[in-house]
PDB file of N, CA and C in Angstrom:
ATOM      1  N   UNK A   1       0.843  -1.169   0.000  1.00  0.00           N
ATOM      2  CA  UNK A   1       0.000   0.000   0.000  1.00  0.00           C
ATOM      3  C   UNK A   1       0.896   1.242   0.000  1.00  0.00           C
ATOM      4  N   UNK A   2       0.768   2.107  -0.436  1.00  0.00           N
ATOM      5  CA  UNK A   2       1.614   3.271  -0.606  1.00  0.00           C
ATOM      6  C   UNK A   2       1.476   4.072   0.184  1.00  0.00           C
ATOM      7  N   UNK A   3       2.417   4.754   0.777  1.00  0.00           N
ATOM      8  CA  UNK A   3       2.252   5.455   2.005  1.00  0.00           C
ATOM      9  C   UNK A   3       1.148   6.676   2.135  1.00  0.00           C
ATOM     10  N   UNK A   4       1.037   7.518   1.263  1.00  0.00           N
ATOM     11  CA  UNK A   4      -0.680   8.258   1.168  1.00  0.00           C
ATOM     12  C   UNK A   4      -1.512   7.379   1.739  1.00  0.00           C
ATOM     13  N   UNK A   5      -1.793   6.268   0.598  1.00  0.00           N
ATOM     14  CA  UNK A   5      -3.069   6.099   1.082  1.00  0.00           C
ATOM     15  C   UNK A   5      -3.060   5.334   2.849  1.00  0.00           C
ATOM     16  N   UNK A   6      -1.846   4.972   2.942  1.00  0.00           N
ATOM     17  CA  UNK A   6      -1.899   4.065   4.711  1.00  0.00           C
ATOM     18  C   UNK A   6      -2.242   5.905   5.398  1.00  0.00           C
ATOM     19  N   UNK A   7      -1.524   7.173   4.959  1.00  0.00           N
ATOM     20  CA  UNK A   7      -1.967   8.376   6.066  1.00  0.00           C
ATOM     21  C   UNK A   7      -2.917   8.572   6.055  1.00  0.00           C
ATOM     22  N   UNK A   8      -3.948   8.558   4.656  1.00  0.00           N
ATOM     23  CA  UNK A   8      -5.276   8.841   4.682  1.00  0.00           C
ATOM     24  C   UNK A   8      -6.335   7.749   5.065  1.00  0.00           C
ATOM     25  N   UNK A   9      -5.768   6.717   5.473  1.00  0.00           N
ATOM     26  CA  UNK A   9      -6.784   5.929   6.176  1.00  0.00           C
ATOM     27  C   UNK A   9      -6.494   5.763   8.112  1.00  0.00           C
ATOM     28  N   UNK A  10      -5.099   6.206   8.105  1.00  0.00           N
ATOM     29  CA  UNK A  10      -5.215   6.388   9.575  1.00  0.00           C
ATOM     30  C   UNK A  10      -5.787   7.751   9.994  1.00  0.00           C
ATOM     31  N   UNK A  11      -5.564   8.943   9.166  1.00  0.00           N
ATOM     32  CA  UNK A  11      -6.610  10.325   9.527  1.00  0.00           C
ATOM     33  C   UNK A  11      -8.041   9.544   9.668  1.00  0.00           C
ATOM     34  N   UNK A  12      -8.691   8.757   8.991  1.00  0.00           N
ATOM     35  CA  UNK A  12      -9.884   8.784   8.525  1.00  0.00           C
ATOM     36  C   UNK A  12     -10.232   7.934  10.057  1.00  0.00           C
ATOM     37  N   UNK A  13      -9.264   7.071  10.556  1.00  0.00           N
ATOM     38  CA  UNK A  13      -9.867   6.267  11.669  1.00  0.00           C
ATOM     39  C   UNK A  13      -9.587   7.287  13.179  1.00  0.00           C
ATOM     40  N   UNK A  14      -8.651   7.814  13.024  1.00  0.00           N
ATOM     41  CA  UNK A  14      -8.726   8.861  13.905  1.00  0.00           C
ATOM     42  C   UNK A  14      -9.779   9.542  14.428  1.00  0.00           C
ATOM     43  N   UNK A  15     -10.313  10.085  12.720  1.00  0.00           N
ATOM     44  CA  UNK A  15     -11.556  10.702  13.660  1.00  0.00           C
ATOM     45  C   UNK A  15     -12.707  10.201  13.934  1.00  0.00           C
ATOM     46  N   UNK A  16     -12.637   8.755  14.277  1.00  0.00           N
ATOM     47  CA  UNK A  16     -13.520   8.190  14.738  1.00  0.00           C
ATOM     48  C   UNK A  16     -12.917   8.226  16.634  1.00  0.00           C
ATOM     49  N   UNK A  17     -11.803   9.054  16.834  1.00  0.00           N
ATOM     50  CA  UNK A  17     -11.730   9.361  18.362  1.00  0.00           C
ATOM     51  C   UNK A  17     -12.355  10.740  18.970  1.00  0.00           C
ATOM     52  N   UNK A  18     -12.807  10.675  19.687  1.00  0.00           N
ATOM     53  CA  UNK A  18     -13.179  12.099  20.387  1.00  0.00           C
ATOM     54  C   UNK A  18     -12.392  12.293  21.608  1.00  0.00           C
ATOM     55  N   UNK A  19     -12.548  13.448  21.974  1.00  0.00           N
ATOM     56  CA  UNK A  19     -11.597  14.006  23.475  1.00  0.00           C
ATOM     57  C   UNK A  19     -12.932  15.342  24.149  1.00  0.00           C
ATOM     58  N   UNK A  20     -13.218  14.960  25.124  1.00  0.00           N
ATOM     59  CA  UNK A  20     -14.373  16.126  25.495  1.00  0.00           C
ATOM     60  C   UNK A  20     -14.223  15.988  26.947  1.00  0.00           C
ATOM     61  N   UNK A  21     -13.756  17.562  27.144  1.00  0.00           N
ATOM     62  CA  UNK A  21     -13.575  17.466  28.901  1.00  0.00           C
ATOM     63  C   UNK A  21     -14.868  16.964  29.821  1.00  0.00           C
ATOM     64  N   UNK A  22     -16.532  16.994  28.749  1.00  0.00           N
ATOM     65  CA  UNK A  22     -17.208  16.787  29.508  1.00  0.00           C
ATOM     66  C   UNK A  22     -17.801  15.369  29.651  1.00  0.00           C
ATOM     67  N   UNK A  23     -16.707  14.585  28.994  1.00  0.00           N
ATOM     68  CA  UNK A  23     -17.707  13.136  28.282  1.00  0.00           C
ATOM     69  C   UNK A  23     -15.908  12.086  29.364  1.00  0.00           C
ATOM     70  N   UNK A  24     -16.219  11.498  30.224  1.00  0.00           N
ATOM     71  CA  UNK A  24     -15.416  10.552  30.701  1.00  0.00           C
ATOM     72  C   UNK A  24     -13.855  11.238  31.235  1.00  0.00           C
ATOM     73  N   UNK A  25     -14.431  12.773  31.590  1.00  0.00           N
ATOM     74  CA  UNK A  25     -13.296  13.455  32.410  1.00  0.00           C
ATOM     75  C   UNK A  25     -11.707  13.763  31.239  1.00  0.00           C
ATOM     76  N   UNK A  26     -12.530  13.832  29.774  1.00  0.00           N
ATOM     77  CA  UNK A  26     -11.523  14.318  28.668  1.00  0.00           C
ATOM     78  C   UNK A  26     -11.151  13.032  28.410  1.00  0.00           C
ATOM     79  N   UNK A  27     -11.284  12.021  28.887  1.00  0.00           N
ATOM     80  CA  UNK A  27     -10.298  10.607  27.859  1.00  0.00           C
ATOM     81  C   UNK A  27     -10.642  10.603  26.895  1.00  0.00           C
ATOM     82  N   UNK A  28      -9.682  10.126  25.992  1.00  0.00           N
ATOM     83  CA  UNK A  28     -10.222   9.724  24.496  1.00  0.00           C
ATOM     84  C   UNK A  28     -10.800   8.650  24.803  1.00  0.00           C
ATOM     85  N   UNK A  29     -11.834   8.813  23.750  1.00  0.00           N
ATOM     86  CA  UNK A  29     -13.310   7.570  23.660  1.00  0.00           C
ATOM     87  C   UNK A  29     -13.754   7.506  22.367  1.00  0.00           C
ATOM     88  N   UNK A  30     -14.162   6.424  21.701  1.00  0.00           N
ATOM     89  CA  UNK A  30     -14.492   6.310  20.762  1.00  0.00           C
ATOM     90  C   UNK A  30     -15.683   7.180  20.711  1.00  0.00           C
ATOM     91  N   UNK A  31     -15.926   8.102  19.124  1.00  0.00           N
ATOM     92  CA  UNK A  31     -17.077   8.659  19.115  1.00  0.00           C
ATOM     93  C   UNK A  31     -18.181   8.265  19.003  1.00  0.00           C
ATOM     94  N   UNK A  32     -18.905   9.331  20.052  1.00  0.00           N
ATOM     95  CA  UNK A  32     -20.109   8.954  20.391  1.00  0.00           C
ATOM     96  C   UNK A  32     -20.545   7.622  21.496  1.00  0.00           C
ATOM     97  N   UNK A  33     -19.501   7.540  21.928  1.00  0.00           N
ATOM     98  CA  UNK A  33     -19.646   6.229  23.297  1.00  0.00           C
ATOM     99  C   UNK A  33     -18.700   7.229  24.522  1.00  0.00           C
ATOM    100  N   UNK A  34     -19.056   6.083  25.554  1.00  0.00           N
ATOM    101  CA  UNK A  34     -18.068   6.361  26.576  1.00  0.00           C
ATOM    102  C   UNK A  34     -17.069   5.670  26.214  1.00  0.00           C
ATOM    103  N   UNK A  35     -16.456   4.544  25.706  1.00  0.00           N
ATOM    104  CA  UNK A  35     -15.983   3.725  26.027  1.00  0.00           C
ATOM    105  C   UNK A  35     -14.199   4.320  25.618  1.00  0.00           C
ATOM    106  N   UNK A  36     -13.859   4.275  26.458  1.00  0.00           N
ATOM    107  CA  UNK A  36     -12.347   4.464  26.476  1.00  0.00           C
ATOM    108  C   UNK A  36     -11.416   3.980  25.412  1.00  0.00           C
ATOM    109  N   UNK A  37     -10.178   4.634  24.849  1.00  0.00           N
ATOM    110  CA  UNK A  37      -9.635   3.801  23.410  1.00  0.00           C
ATOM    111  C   UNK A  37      -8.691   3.070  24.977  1.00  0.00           C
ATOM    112  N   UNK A  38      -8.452   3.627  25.662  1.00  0.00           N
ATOM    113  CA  UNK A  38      -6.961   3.162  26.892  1.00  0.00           C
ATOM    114  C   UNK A  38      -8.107   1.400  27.008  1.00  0.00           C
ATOM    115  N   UNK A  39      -9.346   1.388  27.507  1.00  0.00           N
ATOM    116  CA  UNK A  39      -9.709   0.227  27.529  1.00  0.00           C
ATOM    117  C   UNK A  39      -9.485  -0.556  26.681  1.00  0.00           C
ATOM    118  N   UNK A  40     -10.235  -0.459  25.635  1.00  0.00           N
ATOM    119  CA  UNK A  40      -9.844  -1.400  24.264  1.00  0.00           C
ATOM    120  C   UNK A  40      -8.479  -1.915  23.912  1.00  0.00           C
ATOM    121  N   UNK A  41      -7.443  -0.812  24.167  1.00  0.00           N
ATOM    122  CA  UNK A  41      -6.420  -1.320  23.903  1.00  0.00           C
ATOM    123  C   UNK A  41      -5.389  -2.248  25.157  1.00  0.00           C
ATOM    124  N   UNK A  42      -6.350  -1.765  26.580  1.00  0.00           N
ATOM    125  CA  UNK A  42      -6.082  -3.167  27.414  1.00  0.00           C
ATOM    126  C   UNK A  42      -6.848  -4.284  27.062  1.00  0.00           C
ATOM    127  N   UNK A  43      -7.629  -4.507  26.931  1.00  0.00           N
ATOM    128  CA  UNK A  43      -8.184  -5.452  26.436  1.00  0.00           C
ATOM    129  C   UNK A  43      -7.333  -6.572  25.253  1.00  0.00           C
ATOM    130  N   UNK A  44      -7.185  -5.732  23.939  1.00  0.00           N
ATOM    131  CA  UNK A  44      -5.809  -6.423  23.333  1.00  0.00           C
ATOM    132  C   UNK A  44      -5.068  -7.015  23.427  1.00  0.00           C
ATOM    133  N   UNK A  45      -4.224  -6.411  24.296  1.00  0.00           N
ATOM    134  CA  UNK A  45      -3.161  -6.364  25.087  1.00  0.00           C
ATOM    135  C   UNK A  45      -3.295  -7.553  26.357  1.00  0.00           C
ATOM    136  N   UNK A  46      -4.776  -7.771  26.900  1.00  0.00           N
ATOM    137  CA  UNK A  46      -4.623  -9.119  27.703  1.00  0.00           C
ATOM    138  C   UNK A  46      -5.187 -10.029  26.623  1.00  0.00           C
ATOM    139  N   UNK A  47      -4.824 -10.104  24.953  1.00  0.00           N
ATOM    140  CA  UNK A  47      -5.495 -11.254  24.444  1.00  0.00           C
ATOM    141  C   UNK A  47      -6.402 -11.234  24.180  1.00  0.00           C
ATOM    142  N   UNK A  48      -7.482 -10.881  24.651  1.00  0.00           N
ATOM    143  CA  UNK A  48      -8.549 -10.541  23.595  1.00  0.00           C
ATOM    144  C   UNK A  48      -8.675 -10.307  22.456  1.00  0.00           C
ATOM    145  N   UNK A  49      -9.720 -10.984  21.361  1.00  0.00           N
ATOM    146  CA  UNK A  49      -9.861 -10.692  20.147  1.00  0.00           C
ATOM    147  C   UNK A  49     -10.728  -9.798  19.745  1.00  0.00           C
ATOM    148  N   UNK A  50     -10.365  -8.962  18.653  1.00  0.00           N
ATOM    149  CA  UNK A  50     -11.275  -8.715  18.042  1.00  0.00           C
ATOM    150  C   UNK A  50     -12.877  -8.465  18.000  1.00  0.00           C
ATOM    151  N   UNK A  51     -12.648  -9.678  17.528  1.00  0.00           N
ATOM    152  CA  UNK A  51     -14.096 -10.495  17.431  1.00  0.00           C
ATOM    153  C   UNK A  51     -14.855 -10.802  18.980  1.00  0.00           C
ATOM    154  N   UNK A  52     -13.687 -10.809  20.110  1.00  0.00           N
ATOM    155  CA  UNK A  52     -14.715 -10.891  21.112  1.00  0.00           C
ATOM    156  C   UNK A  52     -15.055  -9.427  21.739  1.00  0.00           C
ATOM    157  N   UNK A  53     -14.236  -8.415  21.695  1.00  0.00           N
ATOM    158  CA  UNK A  53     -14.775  -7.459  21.925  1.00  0.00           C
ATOM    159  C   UNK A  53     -15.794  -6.726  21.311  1.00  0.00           C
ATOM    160  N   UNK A  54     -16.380  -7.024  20.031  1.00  0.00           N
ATOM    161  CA  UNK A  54     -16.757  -6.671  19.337  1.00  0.00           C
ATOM    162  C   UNK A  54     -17.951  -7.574  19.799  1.00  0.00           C
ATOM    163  N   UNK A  55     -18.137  -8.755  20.387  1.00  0.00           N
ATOM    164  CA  UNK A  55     -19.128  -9.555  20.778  1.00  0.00           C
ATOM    165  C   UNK A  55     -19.433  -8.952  22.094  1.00  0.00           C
ATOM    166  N   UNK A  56     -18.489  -8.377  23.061  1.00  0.00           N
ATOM    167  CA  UNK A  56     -18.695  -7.383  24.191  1.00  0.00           C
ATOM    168  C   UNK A  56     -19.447  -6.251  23.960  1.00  0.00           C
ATOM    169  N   UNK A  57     -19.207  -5.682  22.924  1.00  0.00           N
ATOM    170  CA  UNK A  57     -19.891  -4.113  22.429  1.00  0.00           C
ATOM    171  C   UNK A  57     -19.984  -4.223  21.172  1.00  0.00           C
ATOM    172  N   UNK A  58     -21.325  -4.576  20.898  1.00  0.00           N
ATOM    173  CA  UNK A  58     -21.846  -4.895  19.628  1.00  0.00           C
ATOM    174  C   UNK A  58     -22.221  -3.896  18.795  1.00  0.00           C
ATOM    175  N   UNK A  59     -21.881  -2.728  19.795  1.00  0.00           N
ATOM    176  CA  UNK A  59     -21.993  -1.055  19.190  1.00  0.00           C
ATOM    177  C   UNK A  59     -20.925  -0.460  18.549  1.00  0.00           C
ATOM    178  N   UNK A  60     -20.164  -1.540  18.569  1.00  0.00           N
ATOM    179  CA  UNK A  60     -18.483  -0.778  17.804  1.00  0.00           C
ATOM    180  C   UNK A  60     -18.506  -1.661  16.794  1.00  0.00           C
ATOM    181  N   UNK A  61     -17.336  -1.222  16.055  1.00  0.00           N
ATOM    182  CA  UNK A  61     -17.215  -2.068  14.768  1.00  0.00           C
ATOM    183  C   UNK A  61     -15.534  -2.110  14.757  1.00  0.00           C
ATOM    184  N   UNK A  62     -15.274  -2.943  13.400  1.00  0.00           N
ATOM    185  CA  UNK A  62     -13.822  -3.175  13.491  1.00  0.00           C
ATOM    186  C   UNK A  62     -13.101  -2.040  13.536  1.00  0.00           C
ATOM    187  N   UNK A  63     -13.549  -0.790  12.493  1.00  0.00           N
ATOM    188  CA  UNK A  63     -12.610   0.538  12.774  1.00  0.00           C
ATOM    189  C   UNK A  63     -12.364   1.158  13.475  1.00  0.00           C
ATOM    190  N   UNK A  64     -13.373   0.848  14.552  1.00  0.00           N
ATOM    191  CA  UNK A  64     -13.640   1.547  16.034  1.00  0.00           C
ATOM    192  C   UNK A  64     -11.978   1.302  16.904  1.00  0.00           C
ATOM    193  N   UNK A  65     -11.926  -0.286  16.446  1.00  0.00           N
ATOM    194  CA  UNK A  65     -10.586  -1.103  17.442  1.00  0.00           C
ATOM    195  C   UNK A  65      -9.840  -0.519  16.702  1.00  0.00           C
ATOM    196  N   UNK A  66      -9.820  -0.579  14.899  1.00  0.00           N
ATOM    197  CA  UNK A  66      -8.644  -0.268  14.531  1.00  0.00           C
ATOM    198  C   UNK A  66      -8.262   1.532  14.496  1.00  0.00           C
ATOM    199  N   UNK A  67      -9.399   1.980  15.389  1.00  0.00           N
ATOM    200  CA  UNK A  67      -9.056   3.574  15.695  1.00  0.00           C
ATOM    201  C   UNK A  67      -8.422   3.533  16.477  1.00  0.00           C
ATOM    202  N   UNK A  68      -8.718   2.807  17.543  1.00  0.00           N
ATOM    203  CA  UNK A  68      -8.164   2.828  18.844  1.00  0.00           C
ATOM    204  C   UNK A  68      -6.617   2.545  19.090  1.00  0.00           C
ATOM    205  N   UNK A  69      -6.205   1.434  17.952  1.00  0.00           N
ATOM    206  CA  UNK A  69      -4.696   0.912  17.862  1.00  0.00           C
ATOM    207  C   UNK A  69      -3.818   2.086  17.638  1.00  0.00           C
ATOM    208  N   UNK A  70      -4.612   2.884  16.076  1.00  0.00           N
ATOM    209  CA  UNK A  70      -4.390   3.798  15.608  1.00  0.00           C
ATOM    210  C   UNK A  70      -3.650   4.842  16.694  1.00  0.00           C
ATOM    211  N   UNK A  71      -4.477   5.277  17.182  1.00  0.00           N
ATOM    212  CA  UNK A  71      -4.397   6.280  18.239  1.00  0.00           C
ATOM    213  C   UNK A  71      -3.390   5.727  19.279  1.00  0.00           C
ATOM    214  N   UNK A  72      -3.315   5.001  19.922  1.00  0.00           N
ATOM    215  CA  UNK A  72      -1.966   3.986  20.662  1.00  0.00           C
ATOM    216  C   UNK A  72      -1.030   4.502  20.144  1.00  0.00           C
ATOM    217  N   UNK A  73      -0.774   3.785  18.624  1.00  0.00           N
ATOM    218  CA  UNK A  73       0.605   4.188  18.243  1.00  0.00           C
ATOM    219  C   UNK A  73       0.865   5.358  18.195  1.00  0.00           C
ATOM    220  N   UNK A  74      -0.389   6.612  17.191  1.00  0.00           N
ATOM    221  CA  UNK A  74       0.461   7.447  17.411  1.00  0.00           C
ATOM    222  C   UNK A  74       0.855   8.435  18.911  1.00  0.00           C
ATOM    223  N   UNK A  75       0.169   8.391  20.335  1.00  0.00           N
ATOM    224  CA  UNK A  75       0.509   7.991  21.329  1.00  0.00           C
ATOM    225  C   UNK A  75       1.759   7.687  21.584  1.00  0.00           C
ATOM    226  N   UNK A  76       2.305   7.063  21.482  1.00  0.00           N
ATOM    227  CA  UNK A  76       3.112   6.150  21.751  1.00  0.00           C
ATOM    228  C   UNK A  76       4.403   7.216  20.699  1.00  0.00           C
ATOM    229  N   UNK A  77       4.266   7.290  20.100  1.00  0.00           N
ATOM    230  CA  UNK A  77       5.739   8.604  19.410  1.00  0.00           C
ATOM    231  C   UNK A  77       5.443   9.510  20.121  1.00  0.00           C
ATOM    232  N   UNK A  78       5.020  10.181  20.807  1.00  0.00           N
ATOM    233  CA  UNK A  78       4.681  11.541  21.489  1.00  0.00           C
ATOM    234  C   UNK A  78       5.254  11.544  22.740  1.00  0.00           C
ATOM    235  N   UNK A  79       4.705   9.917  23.444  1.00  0.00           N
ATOM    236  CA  UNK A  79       5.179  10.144  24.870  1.00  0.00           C
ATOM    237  C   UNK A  79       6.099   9.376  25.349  1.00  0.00           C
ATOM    238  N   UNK A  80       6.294   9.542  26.526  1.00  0.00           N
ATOM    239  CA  UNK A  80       7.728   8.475  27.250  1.00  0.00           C
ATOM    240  C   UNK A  80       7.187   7.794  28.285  1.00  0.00           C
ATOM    241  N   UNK A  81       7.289   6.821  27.935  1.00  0.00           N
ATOM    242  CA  UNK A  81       6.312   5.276  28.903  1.00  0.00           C
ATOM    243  C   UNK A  81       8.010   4.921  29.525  1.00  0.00           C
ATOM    244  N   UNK A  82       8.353   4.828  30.698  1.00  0.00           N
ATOM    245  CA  UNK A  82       8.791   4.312  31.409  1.00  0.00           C
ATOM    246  C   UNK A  82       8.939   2.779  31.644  1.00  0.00           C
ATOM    247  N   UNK A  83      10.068   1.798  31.416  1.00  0.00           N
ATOM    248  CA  UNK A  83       9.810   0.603  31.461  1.00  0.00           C
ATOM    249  C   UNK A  83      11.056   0.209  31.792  1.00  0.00           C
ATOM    250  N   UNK A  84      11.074  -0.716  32.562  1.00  0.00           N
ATOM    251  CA  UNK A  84      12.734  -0.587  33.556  1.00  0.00           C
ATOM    252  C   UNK A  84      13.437  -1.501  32.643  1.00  0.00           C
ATOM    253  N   UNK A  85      15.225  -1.291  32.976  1.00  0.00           N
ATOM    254  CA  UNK A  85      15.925  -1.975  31.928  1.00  0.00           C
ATOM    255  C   UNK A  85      16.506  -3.122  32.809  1.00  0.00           C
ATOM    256  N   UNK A  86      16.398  -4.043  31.705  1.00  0.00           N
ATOM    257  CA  UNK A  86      16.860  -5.438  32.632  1.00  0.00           C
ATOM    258  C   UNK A  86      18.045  -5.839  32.036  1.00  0.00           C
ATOM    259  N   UNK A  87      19.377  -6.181  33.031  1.00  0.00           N
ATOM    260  CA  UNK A  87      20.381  -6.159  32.621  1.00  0.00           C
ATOM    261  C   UNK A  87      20.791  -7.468  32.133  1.00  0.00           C
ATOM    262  N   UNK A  88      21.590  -7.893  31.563  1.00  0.00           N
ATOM    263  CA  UNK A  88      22.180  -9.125  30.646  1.00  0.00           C
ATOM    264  C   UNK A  88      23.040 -10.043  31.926  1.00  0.00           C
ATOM    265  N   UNK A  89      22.558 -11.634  31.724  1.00  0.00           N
ATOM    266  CA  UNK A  89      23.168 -11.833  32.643  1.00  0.00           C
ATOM    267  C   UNK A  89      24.155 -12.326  32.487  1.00  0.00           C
TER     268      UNK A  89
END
């Protein structure tokens, strides 16, 4: 896929995030839900599929998760997550 079109489909899932100081104390949440992207992407992250979260909240859809990843990563270039270094033995 050529790199345009991968930016213009991660803009496009993006704004399926919202941020509203008055909707879940400003977290990002998928639009138009409460539901947290930080949840979803624990969820992942303990293994969960897809398909079962999506069987959890039958109100989201796949772009919803793949907003949420979206948003992680780019997250994730911005900030500094702390994670201790383990030395060689």
């Amino acid at each position: 896929m050529q790199q345009s079109l991968l930016m213009n489909d991660r803009t496009a899932l993006l704004k399926r995030i919202s941020i509203d100081p008055y909707v879940c104390f400003g977290k990002p949440c998928i639009r138009g839900t409460r539901i947290w992207v930080s949840l979803l992407l624990d969820f992942l992250a303990d293994g969960m599929s897809i398909q079962e979260i999506l069987a959890d909240y039958p109100h989201l859809s796949t772009e919803d998760i793949r907003a949420a990843i979206a948003y992680g990563a780019e997250m994730s270039r911005e900030r500094f997550v702390e994670i201790p270094m383990e030395l060689a033995a």
